[in-house]
N, C-alpha and C. Protein backbone atom coordinates (compact mmCIF):
# COMPACT_ATOMS: atom_id res chain seq x y z
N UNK A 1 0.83 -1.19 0.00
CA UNK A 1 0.00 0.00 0.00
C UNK A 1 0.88 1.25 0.00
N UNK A 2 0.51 2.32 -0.77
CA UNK A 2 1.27 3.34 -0.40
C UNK A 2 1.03 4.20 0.14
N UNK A 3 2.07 5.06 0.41
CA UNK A 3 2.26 6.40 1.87
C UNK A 3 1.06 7.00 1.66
N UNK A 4 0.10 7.14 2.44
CA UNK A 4 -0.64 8.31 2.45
C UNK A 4 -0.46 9.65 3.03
N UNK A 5 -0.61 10.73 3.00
CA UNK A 5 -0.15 11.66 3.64
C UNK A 5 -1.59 12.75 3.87
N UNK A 6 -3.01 12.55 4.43
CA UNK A 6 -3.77 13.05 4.76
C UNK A 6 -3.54 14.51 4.46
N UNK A 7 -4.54 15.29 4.44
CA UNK A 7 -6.05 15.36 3.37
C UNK A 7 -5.42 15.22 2.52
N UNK A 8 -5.84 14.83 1.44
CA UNK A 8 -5.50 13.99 0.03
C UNK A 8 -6.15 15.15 -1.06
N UNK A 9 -5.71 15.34 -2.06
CA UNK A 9 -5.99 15.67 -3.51
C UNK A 9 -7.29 15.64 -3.91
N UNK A 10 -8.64 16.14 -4.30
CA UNK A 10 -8.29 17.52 -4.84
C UNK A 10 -8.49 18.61 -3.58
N UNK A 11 -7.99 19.46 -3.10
CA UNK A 11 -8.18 20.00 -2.34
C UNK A 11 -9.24 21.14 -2.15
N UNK A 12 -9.94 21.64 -0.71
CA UNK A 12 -11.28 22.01 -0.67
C UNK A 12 -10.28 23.63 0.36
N UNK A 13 -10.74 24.64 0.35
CA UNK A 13 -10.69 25.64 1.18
C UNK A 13 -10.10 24.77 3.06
N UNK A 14 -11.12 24.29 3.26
CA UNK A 14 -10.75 23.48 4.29
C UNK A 14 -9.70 22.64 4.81
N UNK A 15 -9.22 21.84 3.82
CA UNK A 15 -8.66 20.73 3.68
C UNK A 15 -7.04 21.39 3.06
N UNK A 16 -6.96 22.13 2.53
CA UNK A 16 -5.82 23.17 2.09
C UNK A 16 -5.29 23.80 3.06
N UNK A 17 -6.04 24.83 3.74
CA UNK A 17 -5.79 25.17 5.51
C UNK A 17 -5.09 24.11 6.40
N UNK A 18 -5.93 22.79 6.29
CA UNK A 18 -5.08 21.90 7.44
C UNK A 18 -3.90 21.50 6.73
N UNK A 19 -3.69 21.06 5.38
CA UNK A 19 -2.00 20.81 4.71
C UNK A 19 -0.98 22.07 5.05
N UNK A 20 -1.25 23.01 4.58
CA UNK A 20 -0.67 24.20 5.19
C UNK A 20 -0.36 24.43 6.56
N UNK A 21 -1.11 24.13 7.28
CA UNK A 21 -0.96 24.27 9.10
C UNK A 21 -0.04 23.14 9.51
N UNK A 22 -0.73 21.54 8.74
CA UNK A 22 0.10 20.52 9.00
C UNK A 22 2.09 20.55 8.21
N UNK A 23 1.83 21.20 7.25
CA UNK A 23 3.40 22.02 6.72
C UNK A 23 4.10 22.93 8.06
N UNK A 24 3.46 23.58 8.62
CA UNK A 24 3.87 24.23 9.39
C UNK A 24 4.50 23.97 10.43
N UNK A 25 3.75 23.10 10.78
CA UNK A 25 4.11 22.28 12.27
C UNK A 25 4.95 21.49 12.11
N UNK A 26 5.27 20.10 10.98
CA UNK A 26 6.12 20.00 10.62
C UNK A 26 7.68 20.64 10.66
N UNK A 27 7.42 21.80 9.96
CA UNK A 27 8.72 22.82 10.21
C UNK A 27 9.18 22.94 11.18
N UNK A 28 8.47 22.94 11.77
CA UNK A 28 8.79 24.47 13.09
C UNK A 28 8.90 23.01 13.87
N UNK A 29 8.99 21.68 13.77
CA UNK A 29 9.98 20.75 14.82
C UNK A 29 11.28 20.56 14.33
N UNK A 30 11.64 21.38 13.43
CA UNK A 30 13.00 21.44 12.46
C UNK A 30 13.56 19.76 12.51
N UNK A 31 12.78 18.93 12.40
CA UNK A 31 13.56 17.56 12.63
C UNK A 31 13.79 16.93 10.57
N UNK A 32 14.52 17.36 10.38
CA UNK A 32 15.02 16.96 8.61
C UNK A 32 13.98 15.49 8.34
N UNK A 33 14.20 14.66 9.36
CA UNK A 33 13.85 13.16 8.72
C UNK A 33 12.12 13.28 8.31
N UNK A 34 11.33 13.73 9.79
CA UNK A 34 10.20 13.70 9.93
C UNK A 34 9.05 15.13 8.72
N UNK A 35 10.17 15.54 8.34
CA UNK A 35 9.75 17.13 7.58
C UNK A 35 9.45 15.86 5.99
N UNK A 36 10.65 15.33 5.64
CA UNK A 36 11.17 14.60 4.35
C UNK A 36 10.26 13.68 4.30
N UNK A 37 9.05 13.37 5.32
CA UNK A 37 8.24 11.67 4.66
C UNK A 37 6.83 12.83 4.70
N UNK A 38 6.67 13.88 4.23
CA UNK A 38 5.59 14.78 3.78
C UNK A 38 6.04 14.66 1.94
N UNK A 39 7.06 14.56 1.75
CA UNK A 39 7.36 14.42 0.01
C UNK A 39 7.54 13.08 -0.58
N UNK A 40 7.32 13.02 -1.86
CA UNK A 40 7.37 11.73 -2.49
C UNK A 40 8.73 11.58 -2.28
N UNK A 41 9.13 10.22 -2.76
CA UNK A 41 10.53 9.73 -2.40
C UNK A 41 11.57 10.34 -3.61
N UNK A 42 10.80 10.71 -4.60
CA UNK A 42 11.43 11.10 -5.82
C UNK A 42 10.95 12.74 -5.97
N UNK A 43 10.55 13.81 -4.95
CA UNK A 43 9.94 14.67 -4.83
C UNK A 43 11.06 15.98 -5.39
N UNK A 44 10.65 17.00 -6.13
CA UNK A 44 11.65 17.66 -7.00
C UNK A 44 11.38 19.09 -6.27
N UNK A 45 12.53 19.70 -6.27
CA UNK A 45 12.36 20.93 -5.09
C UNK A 45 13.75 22.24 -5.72
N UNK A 46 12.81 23.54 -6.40
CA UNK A 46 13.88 24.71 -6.34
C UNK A 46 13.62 25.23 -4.87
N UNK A 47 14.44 25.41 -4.74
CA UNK A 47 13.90 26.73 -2.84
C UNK A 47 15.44 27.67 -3.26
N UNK A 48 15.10 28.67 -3.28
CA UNK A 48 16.17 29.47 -4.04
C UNK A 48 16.90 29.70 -5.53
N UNK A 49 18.10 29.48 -4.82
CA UNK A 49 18.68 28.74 -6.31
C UNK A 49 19.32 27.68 -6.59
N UNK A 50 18.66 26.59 -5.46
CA UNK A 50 19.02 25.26 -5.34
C UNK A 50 18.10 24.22 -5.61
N UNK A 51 18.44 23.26 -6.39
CA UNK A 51 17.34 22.69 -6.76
C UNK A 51 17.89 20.88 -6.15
N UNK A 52 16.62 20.11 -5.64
CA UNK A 52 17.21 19.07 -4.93
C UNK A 52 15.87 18.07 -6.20
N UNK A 53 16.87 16.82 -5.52
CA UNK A 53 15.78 15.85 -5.71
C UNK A 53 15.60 14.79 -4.98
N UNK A 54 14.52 13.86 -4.39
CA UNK A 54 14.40 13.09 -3.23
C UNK A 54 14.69 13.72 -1.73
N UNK A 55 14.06 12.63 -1.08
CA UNK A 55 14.10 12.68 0.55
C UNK A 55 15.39 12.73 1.06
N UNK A 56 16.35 11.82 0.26
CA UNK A 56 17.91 11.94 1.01
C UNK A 56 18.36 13.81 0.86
N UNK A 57 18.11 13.93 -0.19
CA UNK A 57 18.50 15.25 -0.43
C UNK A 57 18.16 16.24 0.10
N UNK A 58 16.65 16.82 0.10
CA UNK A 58 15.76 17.15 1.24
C UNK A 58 16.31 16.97 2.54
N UNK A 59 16.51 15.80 3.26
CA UNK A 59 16.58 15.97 4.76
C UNK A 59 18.23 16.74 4.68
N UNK A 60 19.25 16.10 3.92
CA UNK A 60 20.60 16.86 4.16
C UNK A 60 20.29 18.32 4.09
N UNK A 61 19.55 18.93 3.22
CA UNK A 61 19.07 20.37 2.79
C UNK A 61 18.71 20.84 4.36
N UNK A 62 17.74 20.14 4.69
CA UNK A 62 17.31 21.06 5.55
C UNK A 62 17.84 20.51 7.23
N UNK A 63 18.88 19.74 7.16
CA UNK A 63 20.03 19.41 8.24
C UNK A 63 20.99 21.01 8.43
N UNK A 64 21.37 21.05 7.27
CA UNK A 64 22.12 22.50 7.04
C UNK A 64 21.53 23.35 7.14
N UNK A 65 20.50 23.25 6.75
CA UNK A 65 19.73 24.75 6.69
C UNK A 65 19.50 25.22 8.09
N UNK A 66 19.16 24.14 9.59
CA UNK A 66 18.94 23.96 10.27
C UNK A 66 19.94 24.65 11.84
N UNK A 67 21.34 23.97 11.39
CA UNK A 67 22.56 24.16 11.50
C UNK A 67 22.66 25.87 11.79
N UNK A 68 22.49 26.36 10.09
CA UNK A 68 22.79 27.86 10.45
C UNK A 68 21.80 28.89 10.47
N UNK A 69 20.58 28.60 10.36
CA UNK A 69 19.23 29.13 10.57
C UNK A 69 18.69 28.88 12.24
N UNK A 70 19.28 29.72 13.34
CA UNK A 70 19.05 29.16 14.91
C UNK A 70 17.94 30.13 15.24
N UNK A 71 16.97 29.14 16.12
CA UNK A 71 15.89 29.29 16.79
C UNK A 71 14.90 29.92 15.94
N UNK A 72 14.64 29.04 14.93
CA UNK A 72 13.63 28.96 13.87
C UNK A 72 12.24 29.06 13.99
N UNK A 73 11.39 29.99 13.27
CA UNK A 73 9.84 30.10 13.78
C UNK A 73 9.13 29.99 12.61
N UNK A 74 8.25 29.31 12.03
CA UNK A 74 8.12 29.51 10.91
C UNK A 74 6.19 29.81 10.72
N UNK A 75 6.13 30.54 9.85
CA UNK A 75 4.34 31.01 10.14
C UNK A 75 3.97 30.59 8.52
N UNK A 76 3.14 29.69 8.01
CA UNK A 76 2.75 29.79 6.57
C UNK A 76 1.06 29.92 6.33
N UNK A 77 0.44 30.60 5.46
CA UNK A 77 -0.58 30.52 5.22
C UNK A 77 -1.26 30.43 3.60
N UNK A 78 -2.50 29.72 3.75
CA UNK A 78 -2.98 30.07 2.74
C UNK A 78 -2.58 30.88 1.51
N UNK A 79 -2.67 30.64 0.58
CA UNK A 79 -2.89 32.20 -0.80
C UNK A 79 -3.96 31.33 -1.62
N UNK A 80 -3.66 30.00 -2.33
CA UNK A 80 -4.66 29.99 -3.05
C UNK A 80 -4.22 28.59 -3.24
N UNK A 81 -5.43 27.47 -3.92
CA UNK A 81 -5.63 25.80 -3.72
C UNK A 81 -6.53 25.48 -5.30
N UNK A 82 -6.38 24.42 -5.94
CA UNK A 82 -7.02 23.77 -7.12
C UNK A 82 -6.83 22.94 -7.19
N UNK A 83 -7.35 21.46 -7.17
CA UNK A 83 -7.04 20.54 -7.35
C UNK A 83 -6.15 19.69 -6.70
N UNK A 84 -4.73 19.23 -7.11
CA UNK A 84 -3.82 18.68 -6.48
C UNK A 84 -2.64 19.91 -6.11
N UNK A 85 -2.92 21.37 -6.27
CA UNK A 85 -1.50 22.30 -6.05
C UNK A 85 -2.16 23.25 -4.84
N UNK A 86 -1.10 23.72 -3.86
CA UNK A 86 -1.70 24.83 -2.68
C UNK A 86 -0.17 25.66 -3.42
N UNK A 87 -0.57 27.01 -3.05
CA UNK A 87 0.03 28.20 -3.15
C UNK A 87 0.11 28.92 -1.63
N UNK A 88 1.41 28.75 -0.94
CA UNK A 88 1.15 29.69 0.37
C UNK A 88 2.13 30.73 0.71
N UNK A 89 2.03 31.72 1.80
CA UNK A 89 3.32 32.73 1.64
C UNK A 89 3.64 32.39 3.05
N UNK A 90 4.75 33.05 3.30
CA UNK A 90 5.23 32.32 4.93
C UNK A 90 6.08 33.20 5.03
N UNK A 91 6.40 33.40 6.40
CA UNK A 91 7.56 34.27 6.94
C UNK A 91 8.11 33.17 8.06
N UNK A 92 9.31 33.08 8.45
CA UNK A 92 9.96 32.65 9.67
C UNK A 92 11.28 33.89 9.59
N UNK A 93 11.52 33.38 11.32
CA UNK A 93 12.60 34.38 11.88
C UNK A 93 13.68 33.57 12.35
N UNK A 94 14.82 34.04 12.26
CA UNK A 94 16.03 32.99 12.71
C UNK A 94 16.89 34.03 12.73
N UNK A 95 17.97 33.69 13.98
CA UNK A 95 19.30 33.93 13.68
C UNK A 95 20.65 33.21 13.49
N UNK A 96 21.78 33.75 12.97
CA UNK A 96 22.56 33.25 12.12
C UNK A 96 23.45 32.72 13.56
N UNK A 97 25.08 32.58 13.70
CA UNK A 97 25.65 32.60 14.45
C UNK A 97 26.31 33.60 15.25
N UNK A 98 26.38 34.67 15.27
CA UNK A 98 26.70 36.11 15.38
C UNK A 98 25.77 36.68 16.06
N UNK A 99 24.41 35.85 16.00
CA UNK A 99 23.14 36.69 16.80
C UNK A 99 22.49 37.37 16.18
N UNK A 100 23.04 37.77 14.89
CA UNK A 100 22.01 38.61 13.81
C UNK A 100 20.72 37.76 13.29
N UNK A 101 19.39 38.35 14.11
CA UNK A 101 18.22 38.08 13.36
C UNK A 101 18.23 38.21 12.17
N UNK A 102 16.88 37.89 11.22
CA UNK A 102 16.54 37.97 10.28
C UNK A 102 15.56 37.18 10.02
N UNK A 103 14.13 37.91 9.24
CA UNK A 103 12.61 37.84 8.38
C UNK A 103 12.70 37.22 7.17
N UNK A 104 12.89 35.78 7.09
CA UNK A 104 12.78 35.70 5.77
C UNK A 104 11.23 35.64 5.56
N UNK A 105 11.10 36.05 3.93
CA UNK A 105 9.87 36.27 3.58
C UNK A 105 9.56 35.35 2.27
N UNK A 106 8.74 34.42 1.76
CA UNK A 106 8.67 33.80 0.72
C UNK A 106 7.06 33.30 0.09
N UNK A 107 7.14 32.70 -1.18
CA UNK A 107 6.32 31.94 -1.49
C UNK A 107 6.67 30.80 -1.79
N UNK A 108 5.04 29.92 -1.51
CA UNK A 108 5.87 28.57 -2.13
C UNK A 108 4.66 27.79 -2.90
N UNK A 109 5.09 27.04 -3.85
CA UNK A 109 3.95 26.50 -4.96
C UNK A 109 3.95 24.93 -4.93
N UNK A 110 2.92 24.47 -4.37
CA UNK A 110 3.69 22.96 -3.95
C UNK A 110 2.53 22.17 -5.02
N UNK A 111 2.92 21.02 -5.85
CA UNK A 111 1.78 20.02 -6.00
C UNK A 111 2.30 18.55 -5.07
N UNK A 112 0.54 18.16 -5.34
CA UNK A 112 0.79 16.56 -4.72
C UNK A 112 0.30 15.91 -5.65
N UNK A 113 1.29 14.67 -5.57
CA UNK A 113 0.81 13.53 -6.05
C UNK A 113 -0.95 12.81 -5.43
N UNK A 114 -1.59 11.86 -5.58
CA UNK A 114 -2.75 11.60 -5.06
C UNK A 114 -2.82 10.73 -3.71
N UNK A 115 -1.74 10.88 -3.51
CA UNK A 115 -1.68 9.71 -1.73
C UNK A 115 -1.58 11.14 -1.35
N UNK A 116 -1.41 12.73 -1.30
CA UNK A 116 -1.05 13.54 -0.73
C UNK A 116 0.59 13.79 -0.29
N UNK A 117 0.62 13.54 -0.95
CA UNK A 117 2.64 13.44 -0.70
C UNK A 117 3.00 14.50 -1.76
N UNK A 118 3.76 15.17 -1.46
CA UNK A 118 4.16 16.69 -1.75
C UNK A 118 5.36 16.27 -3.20
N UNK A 119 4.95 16.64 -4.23
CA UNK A 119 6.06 16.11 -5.76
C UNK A 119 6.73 16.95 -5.98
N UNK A 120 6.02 18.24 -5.89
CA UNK A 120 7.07 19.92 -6.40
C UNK A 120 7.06 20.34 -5.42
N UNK A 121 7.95 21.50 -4.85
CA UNK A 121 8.27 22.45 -4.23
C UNK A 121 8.51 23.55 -4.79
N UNK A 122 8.22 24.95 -4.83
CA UNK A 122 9.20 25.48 -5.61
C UNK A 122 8.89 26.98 -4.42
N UNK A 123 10.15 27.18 -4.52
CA UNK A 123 9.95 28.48 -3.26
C UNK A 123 10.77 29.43 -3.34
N UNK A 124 10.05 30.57 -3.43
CA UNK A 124 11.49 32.20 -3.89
C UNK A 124 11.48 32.52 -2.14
N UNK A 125 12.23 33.10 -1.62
CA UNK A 125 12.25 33.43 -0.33
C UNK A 125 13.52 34.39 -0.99
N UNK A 126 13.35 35.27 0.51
CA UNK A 126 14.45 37.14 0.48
C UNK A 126 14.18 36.98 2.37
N UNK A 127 15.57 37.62 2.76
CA UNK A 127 15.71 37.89 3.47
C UNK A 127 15.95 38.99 4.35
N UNK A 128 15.59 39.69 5.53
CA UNK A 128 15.62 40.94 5.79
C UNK A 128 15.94 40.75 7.15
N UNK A 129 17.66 41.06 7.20
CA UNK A 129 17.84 41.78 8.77
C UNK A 129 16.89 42.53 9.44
N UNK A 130 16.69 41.86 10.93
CA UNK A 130 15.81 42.43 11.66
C UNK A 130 16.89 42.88 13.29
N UNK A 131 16.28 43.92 14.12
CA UNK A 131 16.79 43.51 15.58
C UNK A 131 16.14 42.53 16.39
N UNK A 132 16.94 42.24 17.06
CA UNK A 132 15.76 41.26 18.35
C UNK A 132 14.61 42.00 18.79
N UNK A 133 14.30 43.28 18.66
CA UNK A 133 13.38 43.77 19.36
C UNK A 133 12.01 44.14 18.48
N UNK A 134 12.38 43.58 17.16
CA UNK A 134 11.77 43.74 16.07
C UNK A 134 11.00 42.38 15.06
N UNK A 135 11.66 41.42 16.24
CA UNK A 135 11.32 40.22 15.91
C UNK A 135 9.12 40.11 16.94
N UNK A 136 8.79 39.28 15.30
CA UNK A 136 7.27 39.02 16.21
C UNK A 136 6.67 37.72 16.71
N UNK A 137 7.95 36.90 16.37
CA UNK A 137 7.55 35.15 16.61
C UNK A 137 8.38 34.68 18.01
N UNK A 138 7.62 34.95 18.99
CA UNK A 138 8.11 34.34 20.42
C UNK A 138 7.78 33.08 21.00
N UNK A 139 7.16 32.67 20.28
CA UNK A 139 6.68 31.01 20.92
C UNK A 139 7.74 30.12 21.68
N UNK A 140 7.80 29.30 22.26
CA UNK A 140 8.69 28.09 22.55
C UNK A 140 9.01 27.33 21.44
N UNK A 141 10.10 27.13 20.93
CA UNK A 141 10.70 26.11 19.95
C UNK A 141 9.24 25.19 20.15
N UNK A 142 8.60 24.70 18.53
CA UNK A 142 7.68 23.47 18.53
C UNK A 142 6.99 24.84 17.63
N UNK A 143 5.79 23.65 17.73
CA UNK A 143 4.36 24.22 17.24
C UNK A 143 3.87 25.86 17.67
N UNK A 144 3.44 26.31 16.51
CA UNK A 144 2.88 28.14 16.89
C UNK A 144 2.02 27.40 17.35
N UNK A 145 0.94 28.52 18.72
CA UNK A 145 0.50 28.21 19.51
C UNK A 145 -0.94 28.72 18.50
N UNK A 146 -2.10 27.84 19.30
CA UNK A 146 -3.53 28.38 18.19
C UNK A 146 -3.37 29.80 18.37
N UNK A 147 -3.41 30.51 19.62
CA UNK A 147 -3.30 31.61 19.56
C UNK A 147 -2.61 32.72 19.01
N UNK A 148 -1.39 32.87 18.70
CA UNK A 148 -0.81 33.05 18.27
C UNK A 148 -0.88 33.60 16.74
N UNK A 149 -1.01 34.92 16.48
CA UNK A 149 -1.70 35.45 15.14
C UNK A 149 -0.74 34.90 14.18
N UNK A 150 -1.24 34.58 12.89
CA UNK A 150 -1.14 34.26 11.85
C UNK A 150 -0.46 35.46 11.06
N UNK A 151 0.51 35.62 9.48
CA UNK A 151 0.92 36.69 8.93
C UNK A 151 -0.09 37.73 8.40
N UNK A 152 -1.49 37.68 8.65
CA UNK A 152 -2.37 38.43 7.87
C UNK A 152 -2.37 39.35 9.66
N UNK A 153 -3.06 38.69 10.66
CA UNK A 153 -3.27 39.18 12.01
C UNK A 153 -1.55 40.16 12.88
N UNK A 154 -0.67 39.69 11.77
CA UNK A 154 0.75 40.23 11.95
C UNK A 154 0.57 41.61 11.61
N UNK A 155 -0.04 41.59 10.22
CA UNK A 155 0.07 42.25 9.27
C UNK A 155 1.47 42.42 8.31
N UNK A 156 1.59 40.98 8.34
CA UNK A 156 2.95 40.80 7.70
C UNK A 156 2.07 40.06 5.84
């Protein structure tokens, strides 16, 4: 039988929201292995100007990314859903080793295959030095809290 990866293809307003939220949470446990069985095994990914292919690749990607991206927050939402593709924009905050914050800001265009397992990625992200005092994601390392406003309630 193969991987399923809940809510499944074609996607509804509803059901787009929870892939997106469930993306999120994902992230924001920064664990590479457990992020990598959300994509097909052969799953094709630009995020910048790097382009990967598969889960091995993926989890090393985001091992490193992990590494020098410290105390990671990541917020994604909605933009727009059809069928098997979600469209969402996201901000997370991290700092480097030096202590310098920074907002990255991005989109990302994902399709799924029909078990719900994530095939494309494709994601432009920019980054913007911030101060610590300018930072808006305070949660505890893990999951944003329900409470916890979303980038529209940011006004980001």
């Amino acid at each position: 039988m193969a991987e399923q990866r809940p809510p499944l293809p074609p996607f509804t307003e509803e059901s787009a929201r929870r892939k997106v939220r469930a993306a999120e949470d994902a992230w924001n446990t920064r664990d590479p292995q457990r992020v990598a069985l959300a994509y097909t095994p052969d799953s094709r990914w630009r995020n910048r100007a790097e382009f990967l292919t598969g889960r091995e690749a993926i989890v090393d990607f985001l091992t490193l990314k992990w590494r020098r991206e410290l105390d990671y927050r990541l917020v994604k939402e909605l933009w727009a859903y059809g069928g098997d593709r979600i469209a969402v924009r996201f901000a997370y905050e991290w700092h480097d080793d030096s202590g310098q914050w920074h907002r990255s800001y991005g989109n990302e265009n994902w399709e799924f295959d029909e078990h719900g397992l994530m095939a494309r990625r494709i994601a432009s992200i920019n980054d913007l030095p911030i101060t610590s005092a300018e930072r808006l994601f305070h949660w505890p390392p893990g999951r944003r809290p329900d409470d916890h406003p979303g980038l529209t309630g940011l006004g980001l």
